[in-house]
N, C-alpha and C. Protein backbone atom coordinates (compact mmCIF):
# COMPACT_ATOMS: atom_id res chain seq x y z
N UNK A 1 4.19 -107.96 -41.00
CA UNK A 1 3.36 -108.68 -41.93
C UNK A 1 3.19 -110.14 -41.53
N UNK A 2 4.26 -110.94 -40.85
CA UNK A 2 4.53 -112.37 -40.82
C UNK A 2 3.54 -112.13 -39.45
N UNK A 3 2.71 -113.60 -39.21
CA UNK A 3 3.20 -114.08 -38.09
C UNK A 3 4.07 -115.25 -37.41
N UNK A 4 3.71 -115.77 -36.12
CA UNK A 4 4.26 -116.67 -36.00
C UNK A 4 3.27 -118.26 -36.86
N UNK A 5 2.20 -118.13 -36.64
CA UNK A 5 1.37 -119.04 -37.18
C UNK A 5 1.29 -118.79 -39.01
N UNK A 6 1.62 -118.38 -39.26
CA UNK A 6 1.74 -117.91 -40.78
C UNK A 6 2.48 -119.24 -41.58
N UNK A 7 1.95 -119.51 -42.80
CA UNK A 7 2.45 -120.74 -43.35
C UNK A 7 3.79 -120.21 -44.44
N UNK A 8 4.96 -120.25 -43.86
CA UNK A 8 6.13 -119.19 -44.58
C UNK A 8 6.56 -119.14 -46.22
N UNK A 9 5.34 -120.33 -46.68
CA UNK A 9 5.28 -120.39 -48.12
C UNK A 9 4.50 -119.20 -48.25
N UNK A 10 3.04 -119.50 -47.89
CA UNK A 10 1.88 -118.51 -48.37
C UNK A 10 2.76 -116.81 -47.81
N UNK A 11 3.14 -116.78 -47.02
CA UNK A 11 3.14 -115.66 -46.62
C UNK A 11 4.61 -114.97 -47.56
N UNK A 12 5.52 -115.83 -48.10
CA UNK A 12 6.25 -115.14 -49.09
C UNK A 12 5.71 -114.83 -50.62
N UNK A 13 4.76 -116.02 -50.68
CA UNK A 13 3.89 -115.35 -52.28
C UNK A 13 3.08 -114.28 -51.83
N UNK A 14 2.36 -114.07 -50.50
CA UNK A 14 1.52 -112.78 -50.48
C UNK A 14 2.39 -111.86 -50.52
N UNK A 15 3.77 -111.80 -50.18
CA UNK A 15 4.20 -110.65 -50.15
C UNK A 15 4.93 -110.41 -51.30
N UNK A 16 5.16 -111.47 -52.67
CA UNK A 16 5.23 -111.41 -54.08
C UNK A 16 4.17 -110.87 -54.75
N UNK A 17 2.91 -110.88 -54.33
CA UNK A 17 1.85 -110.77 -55.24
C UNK A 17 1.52 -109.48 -54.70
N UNK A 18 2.21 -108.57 -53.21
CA UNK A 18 1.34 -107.40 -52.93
C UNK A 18 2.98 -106.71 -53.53
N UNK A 19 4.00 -106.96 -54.10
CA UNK A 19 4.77 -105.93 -54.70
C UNK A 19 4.59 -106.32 -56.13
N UNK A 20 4.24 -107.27 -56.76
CA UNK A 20 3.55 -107.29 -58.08
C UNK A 20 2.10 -106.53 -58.65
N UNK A 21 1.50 -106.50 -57.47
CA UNK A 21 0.69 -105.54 -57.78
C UNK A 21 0.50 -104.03 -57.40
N UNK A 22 1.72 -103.35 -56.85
CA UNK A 22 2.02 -102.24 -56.78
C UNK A 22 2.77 -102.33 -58.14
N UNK A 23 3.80 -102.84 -58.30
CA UNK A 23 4.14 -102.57 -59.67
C UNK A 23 3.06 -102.65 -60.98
N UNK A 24 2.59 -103.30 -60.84
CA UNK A 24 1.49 -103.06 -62.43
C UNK A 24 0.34 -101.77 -61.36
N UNK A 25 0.28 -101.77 -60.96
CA UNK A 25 -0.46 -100.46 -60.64
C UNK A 25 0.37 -99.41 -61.04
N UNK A 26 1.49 -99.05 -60.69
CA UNK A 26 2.46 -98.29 -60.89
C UNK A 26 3.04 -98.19 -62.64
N UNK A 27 2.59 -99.40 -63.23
CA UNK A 27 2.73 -99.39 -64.54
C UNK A 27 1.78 -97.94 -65.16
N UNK A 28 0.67 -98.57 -64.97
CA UNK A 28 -0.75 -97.60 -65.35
C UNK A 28 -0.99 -96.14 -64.70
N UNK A 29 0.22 -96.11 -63.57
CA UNK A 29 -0.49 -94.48 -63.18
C UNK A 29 0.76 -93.66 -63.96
N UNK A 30 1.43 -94.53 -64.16
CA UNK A 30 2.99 -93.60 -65.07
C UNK A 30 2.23 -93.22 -65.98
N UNK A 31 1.82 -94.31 -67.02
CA UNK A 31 1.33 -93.49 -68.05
C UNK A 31 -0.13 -92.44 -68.13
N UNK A 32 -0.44 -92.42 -67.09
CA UNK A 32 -1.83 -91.18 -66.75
C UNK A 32 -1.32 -89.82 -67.07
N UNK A 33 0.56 -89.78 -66.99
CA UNK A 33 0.73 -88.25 -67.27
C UNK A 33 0.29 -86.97 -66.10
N UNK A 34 0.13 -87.67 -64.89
CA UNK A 34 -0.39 -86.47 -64.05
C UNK A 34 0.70 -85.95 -63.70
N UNK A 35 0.62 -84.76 -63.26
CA UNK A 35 1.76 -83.82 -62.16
C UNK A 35 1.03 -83.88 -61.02
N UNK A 36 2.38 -83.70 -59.98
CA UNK A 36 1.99 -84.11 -58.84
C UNK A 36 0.70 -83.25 -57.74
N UNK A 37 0.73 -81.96 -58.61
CA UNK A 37 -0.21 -81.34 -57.90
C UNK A 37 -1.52 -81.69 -58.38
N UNK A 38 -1.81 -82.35 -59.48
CA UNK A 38 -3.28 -82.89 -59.84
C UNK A 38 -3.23 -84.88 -59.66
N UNK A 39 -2.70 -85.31 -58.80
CA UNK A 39 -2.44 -86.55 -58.85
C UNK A 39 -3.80 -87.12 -57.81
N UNK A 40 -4.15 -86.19 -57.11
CA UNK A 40 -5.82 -86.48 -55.91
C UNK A 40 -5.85 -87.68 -55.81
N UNK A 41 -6.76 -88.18 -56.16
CA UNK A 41 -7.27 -89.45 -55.33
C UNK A 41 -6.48 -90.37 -55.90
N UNK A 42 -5.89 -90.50 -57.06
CA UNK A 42 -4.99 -90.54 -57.92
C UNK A 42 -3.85 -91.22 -56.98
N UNK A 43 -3.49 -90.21 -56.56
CA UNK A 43 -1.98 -90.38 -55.65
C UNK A 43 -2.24 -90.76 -54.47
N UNK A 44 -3.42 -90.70 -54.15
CA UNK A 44 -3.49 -91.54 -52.75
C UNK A 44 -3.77 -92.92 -52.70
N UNK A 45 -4.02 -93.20 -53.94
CA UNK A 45 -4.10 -94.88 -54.15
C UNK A 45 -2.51 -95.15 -54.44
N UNK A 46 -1.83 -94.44 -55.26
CA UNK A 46 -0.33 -94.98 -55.37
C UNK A 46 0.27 -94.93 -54.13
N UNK A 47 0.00 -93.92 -53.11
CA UNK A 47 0.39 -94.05 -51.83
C UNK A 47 0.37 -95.08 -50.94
N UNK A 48 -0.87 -95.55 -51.02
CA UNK A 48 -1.22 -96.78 -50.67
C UNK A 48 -0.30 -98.39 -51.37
N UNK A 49 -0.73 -98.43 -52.63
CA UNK A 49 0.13 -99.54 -53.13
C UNK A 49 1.47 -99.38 -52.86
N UNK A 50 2.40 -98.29 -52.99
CA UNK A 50 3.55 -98.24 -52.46
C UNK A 50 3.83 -98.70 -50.91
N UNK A 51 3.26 -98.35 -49.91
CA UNK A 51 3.13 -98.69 -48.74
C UNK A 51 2.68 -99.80 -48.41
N UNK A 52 1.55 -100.66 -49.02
CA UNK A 52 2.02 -102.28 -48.90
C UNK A 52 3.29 -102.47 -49.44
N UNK A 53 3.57 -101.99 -50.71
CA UNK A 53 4.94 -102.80 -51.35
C UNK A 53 5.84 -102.71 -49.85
N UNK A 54 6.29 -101.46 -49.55
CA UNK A 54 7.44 -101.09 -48.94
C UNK A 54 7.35 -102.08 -47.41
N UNK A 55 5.94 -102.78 -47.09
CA UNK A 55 5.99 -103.58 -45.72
C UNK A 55 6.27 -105.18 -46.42
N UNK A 56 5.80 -105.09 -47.74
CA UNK A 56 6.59 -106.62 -48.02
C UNK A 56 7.76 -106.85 -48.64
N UNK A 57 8.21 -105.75 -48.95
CA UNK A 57 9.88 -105.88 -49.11
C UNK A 57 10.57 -105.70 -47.69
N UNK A 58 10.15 -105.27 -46.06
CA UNK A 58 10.71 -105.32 -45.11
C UNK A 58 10.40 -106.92 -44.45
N UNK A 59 11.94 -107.82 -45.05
CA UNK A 59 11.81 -108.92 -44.42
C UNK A 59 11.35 -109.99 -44.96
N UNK A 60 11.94 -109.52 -46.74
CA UNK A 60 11.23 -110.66 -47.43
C UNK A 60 12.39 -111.70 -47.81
N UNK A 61 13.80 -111.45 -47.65
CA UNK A 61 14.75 -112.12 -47.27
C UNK A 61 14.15 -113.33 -46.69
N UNK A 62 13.98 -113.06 -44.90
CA UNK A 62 13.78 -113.89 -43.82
C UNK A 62 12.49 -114.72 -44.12
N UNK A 63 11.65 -114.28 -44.90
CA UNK A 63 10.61 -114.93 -44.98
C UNK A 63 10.49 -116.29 -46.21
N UNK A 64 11.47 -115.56 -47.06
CA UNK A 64 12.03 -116.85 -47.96
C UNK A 64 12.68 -117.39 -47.43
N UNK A 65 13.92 -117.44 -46.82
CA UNK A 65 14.74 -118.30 -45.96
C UNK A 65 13.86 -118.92 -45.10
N UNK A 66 12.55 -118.79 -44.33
CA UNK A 66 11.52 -119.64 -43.80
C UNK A 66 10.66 -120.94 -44.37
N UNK A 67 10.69 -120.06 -45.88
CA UNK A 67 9.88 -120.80 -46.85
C UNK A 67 10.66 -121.96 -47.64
N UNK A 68 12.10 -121.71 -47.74
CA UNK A 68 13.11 -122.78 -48.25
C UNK A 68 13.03 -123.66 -47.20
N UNK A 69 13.65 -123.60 -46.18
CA UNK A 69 13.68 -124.23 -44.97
C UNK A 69 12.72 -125.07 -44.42
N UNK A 70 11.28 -124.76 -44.76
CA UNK A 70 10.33 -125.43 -44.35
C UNK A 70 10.35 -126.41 -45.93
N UNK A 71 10.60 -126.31 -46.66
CA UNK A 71 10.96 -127.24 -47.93
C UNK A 71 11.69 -128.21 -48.18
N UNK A 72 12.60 -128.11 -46.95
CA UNK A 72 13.91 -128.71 -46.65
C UNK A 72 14.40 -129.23 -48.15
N UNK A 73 14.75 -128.34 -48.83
CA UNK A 73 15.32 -128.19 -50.04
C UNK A 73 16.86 -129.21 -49.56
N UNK A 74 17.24 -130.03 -51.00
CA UNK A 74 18.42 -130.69 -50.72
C UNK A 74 19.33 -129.91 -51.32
N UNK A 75 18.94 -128.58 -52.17
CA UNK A 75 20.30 -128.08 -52.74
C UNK A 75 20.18 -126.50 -51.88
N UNK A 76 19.84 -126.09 -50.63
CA UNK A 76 19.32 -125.25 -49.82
C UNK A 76 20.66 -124.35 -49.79
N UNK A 77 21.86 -124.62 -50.01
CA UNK A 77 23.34 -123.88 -50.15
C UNK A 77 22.91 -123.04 -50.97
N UNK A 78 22.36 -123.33 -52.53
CA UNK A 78 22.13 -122.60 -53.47
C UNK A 78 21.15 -121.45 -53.42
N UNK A 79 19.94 -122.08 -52.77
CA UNK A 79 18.82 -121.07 -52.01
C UNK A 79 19.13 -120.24 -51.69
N UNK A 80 20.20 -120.59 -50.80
CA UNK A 80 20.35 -119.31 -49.33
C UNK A 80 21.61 -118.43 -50.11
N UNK A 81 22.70 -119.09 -50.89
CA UNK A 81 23.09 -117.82 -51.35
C UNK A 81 21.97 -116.77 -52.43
N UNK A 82 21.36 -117.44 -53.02
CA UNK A 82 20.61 -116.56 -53.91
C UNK A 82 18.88 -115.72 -52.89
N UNK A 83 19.31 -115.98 -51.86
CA UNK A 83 18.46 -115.30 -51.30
C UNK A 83 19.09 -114.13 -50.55
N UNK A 84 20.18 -113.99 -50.35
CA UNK A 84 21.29 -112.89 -49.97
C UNK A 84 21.57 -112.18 -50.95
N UNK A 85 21.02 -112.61 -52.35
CA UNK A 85 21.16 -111.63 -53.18
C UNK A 85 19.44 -111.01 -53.56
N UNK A 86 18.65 -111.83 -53.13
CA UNK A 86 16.71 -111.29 -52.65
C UNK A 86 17.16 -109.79 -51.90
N UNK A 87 17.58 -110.57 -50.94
CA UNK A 87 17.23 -109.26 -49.56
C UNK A 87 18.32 -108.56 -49.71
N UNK A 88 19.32 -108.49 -50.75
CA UNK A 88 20.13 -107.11 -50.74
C UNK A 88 18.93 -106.23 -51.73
N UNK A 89 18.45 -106.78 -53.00
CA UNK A 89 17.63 -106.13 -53.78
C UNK A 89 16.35 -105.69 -53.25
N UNK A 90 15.72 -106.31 -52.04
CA UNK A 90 14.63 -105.95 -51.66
C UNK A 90 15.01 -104.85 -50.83
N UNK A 91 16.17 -104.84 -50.30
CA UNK A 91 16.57 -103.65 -49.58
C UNK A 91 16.62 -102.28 -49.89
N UNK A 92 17.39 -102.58 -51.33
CA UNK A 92 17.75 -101.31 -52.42
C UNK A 92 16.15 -101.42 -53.30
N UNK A 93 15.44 -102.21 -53.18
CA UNK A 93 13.99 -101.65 -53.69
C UNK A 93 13.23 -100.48 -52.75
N UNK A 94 13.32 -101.52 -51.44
CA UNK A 94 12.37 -100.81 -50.52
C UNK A 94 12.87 -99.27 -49.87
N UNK A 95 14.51 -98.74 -49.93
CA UNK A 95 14.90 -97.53 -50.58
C UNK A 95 14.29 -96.40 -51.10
N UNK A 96 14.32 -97.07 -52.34
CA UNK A 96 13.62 -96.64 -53.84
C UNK A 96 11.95 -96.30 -53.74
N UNK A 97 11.63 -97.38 -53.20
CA UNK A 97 9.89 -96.85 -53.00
C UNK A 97 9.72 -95.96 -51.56
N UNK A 98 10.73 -95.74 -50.59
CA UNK A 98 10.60 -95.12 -49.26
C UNK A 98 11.01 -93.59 -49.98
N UNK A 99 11.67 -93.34 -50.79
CA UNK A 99 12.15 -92.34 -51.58
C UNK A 99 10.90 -92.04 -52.24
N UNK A 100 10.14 -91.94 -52.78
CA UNK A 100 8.80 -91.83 -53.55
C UNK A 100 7.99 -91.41 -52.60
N UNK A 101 7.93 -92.29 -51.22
CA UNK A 101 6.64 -92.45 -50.43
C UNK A 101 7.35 -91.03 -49.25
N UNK A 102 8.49 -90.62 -49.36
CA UNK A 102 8.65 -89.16 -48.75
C UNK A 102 8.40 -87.81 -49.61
N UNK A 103 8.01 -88.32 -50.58
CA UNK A 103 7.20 -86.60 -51.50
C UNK A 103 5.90 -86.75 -51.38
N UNK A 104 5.82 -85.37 -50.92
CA UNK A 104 4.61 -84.43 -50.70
C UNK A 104 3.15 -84.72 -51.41
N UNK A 105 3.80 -85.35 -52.55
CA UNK A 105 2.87 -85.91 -53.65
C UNK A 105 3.27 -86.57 -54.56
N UNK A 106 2.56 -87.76 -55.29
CA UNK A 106 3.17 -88.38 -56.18
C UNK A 106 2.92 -88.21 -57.66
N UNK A 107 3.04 -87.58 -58.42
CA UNK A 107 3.11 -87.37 -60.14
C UNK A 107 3.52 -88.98 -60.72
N UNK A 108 2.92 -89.28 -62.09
CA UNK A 108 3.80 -90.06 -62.70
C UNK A 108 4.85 -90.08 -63.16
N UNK A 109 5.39 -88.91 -63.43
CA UNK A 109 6.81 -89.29 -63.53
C UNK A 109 7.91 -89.72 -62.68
N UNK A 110 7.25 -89.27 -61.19
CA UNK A 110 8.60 -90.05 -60.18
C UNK A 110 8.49 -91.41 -60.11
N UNK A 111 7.15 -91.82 -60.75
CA UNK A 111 6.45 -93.63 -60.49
C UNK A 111 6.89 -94.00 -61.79
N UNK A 112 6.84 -93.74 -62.70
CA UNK A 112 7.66 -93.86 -64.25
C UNK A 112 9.32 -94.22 -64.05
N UNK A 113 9.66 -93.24 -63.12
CA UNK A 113 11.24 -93.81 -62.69
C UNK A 113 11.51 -94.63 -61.68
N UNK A 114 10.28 -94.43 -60.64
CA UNK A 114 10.54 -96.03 -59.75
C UNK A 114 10.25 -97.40 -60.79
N UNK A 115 9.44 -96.89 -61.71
CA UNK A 115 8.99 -98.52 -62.57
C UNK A 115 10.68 -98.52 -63.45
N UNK A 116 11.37 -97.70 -63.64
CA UNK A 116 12.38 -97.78 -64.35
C UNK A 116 13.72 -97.92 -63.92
N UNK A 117 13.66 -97.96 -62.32
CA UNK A 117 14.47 -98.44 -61.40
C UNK A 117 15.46 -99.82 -61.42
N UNK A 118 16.46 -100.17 -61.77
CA UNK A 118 17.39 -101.47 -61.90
C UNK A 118 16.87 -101.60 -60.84
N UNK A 119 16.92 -101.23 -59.48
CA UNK A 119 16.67 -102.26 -57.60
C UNK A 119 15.32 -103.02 -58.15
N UNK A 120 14.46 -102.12 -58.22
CA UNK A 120 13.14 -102.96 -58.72
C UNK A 120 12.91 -103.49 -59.48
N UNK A 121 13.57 -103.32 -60.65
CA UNK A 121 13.31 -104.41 -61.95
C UNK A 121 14.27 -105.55 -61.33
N UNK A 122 15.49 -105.41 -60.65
CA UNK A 122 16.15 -106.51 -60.75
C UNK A 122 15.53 -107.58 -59.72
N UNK A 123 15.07 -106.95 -58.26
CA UNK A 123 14.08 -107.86 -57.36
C UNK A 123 12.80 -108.11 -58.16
N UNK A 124 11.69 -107.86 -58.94
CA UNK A 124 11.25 -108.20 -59.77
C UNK A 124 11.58 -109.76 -60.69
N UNK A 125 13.05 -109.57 -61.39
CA UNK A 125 13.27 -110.54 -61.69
C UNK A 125 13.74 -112.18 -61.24
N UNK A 126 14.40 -111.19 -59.83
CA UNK A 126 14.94 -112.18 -58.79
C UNK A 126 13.51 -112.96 -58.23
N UNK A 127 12.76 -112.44 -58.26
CA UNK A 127 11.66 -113.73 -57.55
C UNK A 127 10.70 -114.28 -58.30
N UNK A 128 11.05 -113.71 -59.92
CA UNK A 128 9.93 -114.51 -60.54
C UNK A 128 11.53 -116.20 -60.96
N UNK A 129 12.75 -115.68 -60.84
CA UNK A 129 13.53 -117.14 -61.07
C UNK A 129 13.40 -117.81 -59.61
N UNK A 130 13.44 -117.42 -58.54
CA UNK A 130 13.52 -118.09 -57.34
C UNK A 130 11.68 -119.26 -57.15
N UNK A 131 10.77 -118.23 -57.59
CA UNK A 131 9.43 -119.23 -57.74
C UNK A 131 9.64 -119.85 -58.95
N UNK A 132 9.93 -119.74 -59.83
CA UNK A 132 10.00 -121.00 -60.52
C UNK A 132 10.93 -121.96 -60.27
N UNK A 133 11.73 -121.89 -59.91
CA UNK A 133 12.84 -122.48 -58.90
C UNK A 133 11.81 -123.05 -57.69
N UNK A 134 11.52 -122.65 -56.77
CA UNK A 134 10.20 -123.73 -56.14
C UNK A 134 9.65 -124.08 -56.39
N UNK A 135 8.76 -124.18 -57.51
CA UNK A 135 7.99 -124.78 -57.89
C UNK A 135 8.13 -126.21 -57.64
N UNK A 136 9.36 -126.35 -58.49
CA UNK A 136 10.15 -128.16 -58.55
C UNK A 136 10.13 -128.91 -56.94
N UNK A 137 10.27 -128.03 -56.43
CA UNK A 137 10.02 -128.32 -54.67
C UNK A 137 9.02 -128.84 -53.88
N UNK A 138 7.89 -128.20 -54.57
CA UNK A 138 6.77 -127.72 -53.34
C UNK A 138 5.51 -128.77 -54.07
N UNK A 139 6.22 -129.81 -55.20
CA UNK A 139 5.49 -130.50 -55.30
C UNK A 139 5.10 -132.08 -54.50
């Protein structure tokens, strides 16, 4: 996803905003009620949003640790431990959605329990405190 020319701010909110919007996508196909054998075009769009999610949770650790760093944050101790606790959760997210994205098909109810997932709710929560936590920074 990164490159080298990539600005390591922008490129950690794109990869906040492409697993925020697999999750609210994933909100709305839970409640559609499909089974997986009528999920069609259906499930090939959740296929899709899952599969961005699952390339921006690979390495979204390193990419915040880019994005602090280029901030040269003065309390950056605090950062970097709470970003070891990012990329353990993005780890045990991206798991969780690689688990989904190996069935045959996707129904809402297996997306009902990825949305009901602690890994994902808790990385979820972990980066909406870490951006507001930059915010104070990046001004």
């Amino acid at each position: 996803m990164p490159s080298e020319t990539v600005d390591p701010t922008a490129d950690f909110r794109d990869r906040c905003d492409t697993i925020e919007q697999a999750y609210e996508f994933c909100l709305g196909y839970a409640a559609q009620g499909l089974a997986p054998e009528h999920a069609g075009e259906n499930g090939r769009q959740a296929r899709d949003y899952l599969r961005r999610c699952a390339q921006a949770l690979d390495g979204l650790g390193g990419s915040l640790t880019a994005s602090v760093d280029r901030l040269a944050v003065d309390t950056a101790a605090a950062y970097h431990a709470f970003i070891r606790v990012i990329d353990r959760d993005a780890r045990d997210a991206q798991a969780a959605v690689e688990l989904v994205l190996a069935q045959p098909a996707i129904g809402s109810q297996v997306i009902d329990n990825l949305n009901a997932s602690i890994h994902l709710r808790a990385l979820l929560t972990d980066l909406f405190l870490i951006d507001e936590s930059l915010k104070a920074h990046a001004r």
